[in-house]
N, C-alpha and C. Protein backbone atom coordinates (compact mmCIF):
# COMPACT_ATOMS: atom_id res chain seq x y z
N UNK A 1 12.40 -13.23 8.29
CA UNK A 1 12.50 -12.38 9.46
C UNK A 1 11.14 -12.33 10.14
N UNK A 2 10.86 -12.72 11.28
CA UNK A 2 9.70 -12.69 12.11
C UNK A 2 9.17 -11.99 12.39
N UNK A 3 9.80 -10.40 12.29
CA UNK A 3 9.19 -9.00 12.79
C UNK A 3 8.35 -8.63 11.25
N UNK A 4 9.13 -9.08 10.10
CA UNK A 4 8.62 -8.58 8.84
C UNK A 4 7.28 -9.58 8.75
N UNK A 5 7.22 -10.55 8.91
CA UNK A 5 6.09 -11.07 8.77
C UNK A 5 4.95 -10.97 9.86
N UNK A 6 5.35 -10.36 10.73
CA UNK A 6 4.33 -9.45 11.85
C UNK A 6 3.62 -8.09 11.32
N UNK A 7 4.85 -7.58 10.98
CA UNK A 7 3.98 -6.36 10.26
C UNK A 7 3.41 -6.35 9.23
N UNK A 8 3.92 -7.49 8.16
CA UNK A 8 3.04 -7.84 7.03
C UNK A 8 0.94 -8.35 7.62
N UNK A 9 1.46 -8.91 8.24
CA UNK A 9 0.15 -9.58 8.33
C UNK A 9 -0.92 -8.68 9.61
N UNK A 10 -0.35 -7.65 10.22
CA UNK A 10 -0.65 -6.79 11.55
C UNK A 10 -1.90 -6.59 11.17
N UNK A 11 -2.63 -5.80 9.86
CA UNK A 11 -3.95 -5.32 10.09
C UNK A 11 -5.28 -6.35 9.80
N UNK A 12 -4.36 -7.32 9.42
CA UNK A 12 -5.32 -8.77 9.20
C UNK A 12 -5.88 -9.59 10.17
N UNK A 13 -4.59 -9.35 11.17
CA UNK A 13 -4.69 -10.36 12.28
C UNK A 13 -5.94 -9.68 13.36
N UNK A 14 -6.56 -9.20 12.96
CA UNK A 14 -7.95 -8.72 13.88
C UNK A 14 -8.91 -9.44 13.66
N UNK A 15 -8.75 -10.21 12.23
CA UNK A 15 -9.81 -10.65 11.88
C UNK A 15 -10.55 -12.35 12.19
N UNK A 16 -9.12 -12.70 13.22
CA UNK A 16 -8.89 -14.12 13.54
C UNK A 16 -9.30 -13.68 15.36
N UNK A 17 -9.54 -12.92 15.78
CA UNK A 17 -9.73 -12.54 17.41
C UNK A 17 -10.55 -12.92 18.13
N UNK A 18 -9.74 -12.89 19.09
CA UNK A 18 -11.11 -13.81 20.39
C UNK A 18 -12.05 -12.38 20.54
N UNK A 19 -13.01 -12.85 21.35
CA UNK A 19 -14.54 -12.03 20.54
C UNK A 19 -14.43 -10.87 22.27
N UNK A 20 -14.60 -9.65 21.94
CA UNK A 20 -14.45 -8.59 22.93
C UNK A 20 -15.80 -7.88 23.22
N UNK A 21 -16.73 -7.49 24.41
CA UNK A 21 -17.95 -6.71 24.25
C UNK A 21 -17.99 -5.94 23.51
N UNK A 22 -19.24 -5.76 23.19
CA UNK A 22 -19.93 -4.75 22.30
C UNK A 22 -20.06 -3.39 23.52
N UNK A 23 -19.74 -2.00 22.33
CA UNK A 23 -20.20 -0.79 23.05
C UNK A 23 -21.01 0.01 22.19
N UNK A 24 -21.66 1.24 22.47
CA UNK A 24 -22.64 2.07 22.15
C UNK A 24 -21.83 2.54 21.80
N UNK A 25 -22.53 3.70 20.43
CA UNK A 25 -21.34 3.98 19.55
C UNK A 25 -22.77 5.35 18.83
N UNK A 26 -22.53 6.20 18.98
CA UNK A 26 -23.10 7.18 17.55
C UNK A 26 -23.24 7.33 16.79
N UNK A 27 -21.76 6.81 15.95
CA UNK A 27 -21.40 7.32 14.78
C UNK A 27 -21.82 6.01 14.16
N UNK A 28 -21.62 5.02 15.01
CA UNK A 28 -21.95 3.93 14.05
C UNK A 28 -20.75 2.96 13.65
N UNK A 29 -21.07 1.43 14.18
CA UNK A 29 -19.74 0.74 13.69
C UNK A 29 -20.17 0.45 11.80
N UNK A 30 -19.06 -0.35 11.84
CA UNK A 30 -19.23 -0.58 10.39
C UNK A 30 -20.09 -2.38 10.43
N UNK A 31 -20.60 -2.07 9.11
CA UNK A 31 -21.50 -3.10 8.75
C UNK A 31 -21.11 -4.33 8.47
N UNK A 32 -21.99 -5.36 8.97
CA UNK A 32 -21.08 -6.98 8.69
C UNK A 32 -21.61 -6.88 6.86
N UNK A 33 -20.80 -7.50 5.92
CA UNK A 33 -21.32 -7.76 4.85
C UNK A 33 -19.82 -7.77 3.83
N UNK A 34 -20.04 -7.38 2.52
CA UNK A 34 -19.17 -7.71 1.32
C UNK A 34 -17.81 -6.36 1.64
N UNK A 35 -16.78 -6.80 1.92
CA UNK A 35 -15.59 -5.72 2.33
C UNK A 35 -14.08 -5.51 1.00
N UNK A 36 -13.88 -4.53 0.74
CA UNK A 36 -12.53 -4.67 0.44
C UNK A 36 -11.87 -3.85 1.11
N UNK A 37 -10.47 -4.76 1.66
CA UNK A 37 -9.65 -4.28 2.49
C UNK A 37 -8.45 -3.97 1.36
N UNK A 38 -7.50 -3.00 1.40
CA UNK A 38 -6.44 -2.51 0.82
C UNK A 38 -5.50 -2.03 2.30
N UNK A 39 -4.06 -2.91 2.55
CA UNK A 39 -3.53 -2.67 3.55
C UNK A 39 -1.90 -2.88 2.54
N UNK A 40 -1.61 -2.11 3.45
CA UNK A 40 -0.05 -1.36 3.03
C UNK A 40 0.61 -1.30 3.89
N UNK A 41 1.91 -2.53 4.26
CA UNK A 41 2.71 -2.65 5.25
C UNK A 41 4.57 -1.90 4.83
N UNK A 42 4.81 -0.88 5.59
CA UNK A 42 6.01 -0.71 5.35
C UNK A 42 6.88 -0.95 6.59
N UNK A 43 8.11 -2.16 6.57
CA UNK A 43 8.97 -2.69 7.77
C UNK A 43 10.09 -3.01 6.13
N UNK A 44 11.09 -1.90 5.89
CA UNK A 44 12.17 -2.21 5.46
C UNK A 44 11.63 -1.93 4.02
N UNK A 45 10.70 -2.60 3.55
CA UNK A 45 10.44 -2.12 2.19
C UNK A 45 8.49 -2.17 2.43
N UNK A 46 7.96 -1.76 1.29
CA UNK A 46 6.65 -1.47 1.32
C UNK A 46 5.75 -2.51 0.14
N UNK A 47 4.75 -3.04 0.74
CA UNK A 47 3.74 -3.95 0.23
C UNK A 47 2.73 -3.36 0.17
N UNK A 48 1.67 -3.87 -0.78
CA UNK A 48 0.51 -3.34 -0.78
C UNK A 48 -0.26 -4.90 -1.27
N UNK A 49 -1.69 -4.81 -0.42
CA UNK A 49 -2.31 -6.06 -0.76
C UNK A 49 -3.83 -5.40 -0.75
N UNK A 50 -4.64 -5.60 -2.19
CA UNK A 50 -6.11 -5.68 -1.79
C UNK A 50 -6.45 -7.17 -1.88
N UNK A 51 -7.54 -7.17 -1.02
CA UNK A 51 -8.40 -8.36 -1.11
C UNK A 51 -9.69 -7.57 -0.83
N UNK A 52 -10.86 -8.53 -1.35
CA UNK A 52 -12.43 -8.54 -0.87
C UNK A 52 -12.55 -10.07 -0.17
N UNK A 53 -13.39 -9.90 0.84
CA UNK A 53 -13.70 -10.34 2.11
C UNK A 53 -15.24 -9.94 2.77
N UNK A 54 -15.84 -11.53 2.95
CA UNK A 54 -17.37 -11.46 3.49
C UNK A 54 -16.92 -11.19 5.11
N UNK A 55 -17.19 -10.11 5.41
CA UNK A 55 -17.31 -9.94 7.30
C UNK A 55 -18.39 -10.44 8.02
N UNK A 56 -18.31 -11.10 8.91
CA UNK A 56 -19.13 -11.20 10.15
C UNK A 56 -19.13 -10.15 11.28
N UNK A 57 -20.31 -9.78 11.72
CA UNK A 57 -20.14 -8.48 13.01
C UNK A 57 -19.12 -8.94 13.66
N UNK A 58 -18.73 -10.36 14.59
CA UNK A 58 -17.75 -10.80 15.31
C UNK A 58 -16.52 -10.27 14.81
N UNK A 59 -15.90 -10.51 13.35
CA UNK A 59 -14.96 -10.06 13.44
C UNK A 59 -15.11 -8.98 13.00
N UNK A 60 -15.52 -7.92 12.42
CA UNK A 60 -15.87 -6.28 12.53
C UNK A 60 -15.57 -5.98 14.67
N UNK A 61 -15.95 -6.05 15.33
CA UNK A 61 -15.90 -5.92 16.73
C UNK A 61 -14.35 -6.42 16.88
N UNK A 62 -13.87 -7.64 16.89
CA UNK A 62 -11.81 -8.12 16.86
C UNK A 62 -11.31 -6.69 15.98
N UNK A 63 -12.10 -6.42 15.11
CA UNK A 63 -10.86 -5.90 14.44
C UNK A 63 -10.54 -4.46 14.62
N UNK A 64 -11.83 -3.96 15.09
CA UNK A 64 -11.77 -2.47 15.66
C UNK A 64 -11.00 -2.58 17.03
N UNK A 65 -11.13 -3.65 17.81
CA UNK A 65 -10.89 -3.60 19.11
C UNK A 65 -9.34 -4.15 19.61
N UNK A 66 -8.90 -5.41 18.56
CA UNK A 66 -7.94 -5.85 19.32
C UNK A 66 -7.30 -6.75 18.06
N UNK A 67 -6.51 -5.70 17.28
CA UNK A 67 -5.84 -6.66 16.24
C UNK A 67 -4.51 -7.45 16.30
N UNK A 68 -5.07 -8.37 15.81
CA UNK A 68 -3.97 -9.82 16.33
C UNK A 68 -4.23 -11.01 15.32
N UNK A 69 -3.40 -12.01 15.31
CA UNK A 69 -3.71 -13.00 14.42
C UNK A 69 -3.31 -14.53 15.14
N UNK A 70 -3.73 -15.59 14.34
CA UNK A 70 -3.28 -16.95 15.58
C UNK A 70 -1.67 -17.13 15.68
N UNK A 71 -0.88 -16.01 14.78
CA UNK A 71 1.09 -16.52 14.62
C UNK A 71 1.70 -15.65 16.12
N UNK A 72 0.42 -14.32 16.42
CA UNK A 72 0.88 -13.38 17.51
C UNK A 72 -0.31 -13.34 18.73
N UNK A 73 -0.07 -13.23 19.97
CA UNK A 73 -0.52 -12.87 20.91
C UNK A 73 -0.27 -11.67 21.50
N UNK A 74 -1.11 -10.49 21.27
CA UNK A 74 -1.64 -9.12 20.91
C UNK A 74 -2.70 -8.68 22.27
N UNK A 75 -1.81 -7.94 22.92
CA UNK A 75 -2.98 -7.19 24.45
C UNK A 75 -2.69 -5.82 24.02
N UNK A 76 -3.97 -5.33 24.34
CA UNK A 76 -4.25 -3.97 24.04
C UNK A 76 -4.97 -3.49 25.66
N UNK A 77 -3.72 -3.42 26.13
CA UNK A 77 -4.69 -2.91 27.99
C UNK A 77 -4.74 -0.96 28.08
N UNK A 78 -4.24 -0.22 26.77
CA UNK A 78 -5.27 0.92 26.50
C UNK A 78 -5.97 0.92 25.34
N UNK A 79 -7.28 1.16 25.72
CA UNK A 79 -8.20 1.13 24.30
C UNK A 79 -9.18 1.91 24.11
N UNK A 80 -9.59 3.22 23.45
CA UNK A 80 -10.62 3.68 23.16
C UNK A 80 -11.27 3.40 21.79
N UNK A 81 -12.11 3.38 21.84
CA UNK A 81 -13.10 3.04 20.58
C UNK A 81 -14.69 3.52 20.89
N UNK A 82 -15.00 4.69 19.75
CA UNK A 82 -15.66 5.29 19.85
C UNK A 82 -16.37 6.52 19.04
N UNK A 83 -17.34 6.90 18.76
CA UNK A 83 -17.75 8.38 18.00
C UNK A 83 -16.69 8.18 16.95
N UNK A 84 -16.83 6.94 16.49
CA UNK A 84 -15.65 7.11 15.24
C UNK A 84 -14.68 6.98 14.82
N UNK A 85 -13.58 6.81 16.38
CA UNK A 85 -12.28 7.02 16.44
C UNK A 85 -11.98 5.67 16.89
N UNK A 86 -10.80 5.04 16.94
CA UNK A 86 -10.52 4.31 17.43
C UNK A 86 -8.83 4.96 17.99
N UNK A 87 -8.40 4.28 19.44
CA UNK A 87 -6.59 4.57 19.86
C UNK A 87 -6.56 3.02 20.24
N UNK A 88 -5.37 2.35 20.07
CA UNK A 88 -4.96 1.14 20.91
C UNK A 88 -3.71 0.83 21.04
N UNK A 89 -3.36 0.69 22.45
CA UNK A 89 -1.66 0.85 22.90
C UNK A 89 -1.49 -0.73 23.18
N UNK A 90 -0.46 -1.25 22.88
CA UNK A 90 -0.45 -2.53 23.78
C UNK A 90 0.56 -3.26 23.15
N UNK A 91 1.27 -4.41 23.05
CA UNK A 91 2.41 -5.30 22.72
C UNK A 91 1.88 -6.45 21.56
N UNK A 92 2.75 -6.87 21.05
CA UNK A 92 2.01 -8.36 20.24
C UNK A 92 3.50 -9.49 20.53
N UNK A 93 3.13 -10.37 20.75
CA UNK A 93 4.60 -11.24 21.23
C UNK A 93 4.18 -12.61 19.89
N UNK A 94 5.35 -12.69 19.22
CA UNK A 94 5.59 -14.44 18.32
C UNK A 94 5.94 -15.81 19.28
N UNK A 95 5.39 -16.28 18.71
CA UNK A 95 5.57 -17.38 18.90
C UNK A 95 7.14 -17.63 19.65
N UNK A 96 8.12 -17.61 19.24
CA UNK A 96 9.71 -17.18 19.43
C UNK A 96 9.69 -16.20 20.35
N UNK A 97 8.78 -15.49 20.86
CA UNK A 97 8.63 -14.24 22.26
C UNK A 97 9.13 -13.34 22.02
N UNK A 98 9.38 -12.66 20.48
CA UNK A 98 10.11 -11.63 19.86
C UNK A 98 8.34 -11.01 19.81
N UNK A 99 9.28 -9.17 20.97
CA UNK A 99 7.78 -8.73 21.54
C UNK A 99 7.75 -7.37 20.66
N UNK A 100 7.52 -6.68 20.11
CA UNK A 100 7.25 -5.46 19.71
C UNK A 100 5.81 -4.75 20.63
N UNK A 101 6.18 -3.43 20.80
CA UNK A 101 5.27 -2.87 21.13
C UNK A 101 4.47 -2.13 19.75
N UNK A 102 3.44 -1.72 20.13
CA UNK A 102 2.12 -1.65 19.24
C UNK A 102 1.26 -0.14 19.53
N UNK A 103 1.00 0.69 18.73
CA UNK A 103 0.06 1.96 18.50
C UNK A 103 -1.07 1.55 17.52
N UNK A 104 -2.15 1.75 17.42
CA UNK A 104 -2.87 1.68 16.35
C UNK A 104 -4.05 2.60 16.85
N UNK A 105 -4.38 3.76 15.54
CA UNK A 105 -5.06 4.96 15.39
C UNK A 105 -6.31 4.81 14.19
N UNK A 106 -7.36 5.00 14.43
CA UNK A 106 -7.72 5.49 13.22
C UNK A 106 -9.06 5.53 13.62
N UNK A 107 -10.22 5.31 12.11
CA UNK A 107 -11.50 6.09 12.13
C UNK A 107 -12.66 5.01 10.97
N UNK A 108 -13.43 5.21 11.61
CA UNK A 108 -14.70 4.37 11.40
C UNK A 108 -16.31 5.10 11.36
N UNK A 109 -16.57 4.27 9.73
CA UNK A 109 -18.25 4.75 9.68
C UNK A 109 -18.47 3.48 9.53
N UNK A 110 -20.16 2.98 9.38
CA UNK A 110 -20.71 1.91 8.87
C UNK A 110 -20.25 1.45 7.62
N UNK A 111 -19.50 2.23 6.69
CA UNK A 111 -19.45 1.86 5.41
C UNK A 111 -17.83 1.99 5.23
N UNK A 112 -17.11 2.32 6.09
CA UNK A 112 -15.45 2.57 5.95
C UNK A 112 -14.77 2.28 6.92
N UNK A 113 -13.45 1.98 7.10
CA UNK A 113 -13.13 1.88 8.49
C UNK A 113 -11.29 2.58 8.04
N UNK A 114 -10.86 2.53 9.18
CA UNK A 114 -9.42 3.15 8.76
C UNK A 114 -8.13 2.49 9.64
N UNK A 115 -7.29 1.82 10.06
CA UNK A 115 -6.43 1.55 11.36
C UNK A 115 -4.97 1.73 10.36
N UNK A 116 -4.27 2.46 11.25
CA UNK A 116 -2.99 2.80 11.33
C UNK A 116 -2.64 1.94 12.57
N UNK A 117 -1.42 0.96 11.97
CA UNK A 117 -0.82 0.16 13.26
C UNK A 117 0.87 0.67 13.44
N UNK A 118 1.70 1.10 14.31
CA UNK A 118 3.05 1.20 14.33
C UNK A 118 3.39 0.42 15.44
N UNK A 119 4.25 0.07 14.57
CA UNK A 119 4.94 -1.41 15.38
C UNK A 119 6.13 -0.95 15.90
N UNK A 120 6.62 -1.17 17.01
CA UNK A 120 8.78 -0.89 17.17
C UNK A 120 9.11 -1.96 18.26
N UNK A 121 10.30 -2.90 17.79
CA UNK A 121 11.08 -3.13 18.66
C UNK A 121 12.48 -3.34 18.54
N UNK A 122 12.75 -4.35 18.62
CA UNK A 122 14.71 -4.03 18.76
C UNK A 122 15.21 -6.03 18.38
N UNK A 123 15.67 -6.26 17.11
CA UNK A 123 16.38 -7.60 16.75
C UNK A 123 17.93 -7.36 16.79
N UNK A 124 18.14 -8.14 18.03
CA UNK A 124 19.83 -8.31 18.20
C UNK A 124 20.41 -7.16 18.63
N UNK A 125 19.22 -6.26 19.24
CA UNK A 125 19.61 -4.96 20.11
C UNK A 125 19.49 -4.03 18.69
N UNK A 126 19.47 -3.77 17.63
CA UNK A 126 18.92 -2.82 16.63
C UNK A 126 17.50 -2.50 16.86
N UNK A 127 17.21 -1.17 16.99
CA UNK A 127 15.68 -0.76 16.75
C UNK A 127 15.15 -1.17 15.68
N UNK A 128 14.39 -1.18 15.44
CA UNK A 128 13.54 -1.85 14.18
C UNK A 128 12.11 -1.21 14.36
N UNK A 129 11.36 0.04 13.58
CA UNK A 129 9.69 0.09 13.55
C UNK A 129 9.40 -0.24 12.40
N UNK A 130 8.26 0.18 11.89
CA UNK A 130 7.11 -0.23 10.75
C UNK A 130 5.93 0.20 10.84
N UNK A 131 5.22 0.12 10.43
CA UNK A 131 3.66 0.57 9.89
C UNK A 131 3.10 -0.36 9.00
N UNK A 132 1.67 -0.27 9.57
CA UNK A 132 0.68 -1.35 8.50
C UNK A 132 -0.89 -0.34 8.71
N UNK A 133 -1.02 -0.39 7.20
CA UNK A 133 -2.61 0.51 7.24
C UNK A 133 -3.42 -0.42 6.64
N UNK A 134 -4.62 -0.53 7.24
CA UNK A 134 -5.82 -0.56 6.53
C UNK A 134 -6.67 0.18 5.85
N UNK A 135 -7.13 0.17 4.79
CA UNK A 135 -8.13 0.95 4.76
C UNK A 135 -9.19 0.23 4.09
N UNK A 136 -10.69 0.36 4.71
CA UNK A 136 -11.50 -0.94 3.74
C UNK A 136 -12.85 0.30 3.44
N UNK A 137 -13.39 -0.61 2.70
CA UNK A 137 -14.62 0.20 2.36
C UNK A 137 -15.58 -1.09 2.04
N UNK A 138 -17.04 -0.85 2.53
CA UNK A 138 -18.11 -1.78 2.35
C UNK A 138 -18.43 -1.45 0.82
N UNK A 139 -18.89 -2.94 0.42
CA UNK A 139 -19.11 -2.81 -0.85
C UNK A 139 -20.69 -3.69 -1.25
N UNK A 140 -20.75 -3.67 0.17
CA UNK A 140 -22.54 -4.22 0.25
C UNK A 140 -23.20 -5.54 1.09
N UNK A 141 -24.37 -5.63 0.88
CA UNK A 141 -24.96 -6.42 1.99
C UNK A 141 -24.50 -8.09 1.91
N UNK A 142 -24.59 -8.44 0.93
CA UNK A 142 -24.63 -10.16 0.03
C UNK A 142 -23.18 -10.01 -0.54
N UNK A 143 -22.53 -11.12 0.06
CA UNK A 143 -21.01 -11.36 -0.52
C UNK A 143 -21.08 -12.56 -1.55
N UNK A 144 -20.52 -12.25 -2.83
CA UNK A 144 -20.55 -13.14 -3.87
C UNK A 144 -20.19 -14.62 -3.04
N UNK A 145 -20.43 -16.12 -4.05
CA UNK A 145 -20.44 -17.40 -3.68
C UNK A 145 -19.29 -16.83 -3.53
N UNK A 146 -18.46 -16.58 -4.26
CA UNK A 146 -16.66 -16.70 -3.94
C UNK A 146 -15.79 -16.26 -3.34
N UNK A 147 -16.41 -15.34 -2.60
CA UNK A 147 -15.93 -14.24 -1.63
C UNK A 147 -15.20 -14.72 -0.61
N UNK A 148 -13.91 -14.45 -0.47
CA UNK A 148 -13.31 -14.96 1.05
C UNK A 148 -14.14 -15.04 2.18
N UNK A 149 -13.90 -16.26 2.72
CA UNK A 149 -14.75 -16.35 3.95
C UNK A 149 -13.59 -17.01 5.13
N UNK A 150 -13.84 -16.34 6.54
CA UNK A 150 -12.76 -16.97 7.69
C UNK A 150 -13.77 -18.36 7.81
N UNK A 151 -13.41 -19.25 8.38
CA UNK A 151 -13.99 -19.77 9.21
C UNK A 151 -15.35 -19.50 10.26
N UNK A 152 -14.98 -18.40 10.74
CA UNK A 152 -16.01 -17.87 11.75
C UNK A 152 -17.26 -17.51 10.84
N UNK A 153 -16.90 -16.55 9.81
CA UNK A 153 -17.45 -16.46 8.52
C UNK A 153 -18.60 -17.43 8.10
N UNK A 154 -18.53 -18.36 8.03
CA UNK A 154 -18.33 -19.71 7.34
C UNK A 154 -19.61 -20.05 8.37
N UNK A 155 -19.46 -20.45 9.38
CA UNK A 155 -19.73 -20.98 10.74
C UNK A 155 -21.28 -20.22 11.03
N UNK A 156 -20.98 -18.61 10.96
CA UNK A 156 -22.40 -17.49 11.05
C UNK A 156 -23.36 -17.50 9.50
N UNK A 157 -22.75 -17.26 8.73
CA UNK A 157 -23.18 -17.76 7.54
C UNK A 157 -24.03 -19.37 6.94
N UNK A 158 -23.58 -20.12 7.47
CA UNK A 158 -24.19 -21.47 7.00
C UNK A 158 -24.64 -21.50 6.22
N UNK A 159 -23.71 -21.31 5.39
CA UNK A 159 -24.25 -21.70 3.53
C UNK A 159 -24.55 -20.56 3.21
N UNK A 160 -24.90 -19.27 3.53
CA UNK A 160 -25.46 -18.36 3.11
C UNK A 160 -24.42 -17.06 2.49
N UNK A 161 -25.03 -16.24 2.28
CA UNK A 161 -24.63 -15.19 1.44
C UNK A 161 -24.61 -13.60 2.20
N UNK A 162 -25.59 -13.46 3.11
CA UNK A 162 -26.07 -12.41 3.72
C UNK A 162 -25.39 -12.30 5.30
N UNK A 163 -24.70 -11.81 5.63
CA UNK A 163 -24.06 -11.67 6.94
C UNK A 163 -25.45 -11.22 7.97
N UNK A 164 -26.18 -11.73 8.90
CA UNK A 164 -26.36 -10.99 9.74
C UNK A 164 -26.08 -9.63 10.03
N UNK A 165 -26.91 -8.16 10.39
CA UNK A 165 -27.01 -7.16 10.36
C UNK A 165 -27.13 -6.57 11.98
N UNK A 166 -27.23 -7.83 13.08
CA UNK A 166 -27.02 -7.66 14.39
C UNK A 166 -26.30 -9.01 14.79
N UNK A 167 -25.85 -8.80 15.84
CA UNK A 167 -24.95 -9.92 16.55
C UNK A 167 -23.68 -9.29 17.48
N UNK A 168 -23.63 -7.50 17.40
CA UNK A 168 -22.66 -6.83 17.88
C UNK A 168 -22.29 -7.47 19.63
């Protein structure tokens, strides 16, 4: 089912994003470096997945701002992000043009971050919503050799271990 594997993968897909400005912030975004993410998708029945993951600022900035992945094309044309908070309204369409609309809420320090995503649309004229949470917490500056790395990852890193600490 295409909607289930949308919402499975919803709070991940930020982490694959085309790259959005940087804004001034108080509270403080969260830090590029060693992450574990724990996300919990419920669409019909409920999953739970941790992973640890080396971040790059680039995708720290996609993922607060505009979560999406390369299977969905994801506009968020309301967006606050800010003092902590993050709101983002907007659609994600598959490949197949099966469109759900999109909410995602939540809250951010340098060392935590939080996104609540609710998904709803309608297969074969049935409503259909869901939910997918993140919740990650930094677990430090230097990501082990073995540490998941994206590509982009990979690319800012060059061989290395230490994420860059600016690049917002």
């Amino acid at each position: 089912m295409e909607l289930k594997r949308m919402a499975l993968a919803a709070p991940l897909l930020a982490l694959v994003l085309a790259a959005t400005p940087a804004w001034a912030d108080s509270v403080g975004r969260p830090r590029p470096g060693y992450w574990e993410l724990t996300n919990v998708f419920n669409v019909v029945i409920t999953q739970k997945k941790v992973e640890r993951r080396c971040l790059v600022a680039s995708e720290i900035n996609k993922f607060m701002t505009s979560p999406s992945n390369r299977h969905y094309a994801c506009t968020y044309p309301s967006r606050d992000v800010g003092g902590g908070k993050i709101l983002l309204k907007g659609s994600c369409t598959t490949k197949e043009g099966q469109v759900a609309d999109v909410t995602a809420s939540g809250g951010y320090a340098p060392e935590t971050f939080r996104l609540k995503l609710s998904l709803s649309t309608k297969i074969a004229g049935i409503p259909l919503a869901g939910t997918a949470t993140t919740t990650a917490r930094r677990l430090g500056d230097v990501c082990p050799d073995d540490a998941a790395r994206s590509d982009e990852a990979r690319k800012v890193l060059r061989g290395g271990n230490t994420p860059p600490q600016s690049g917002y």
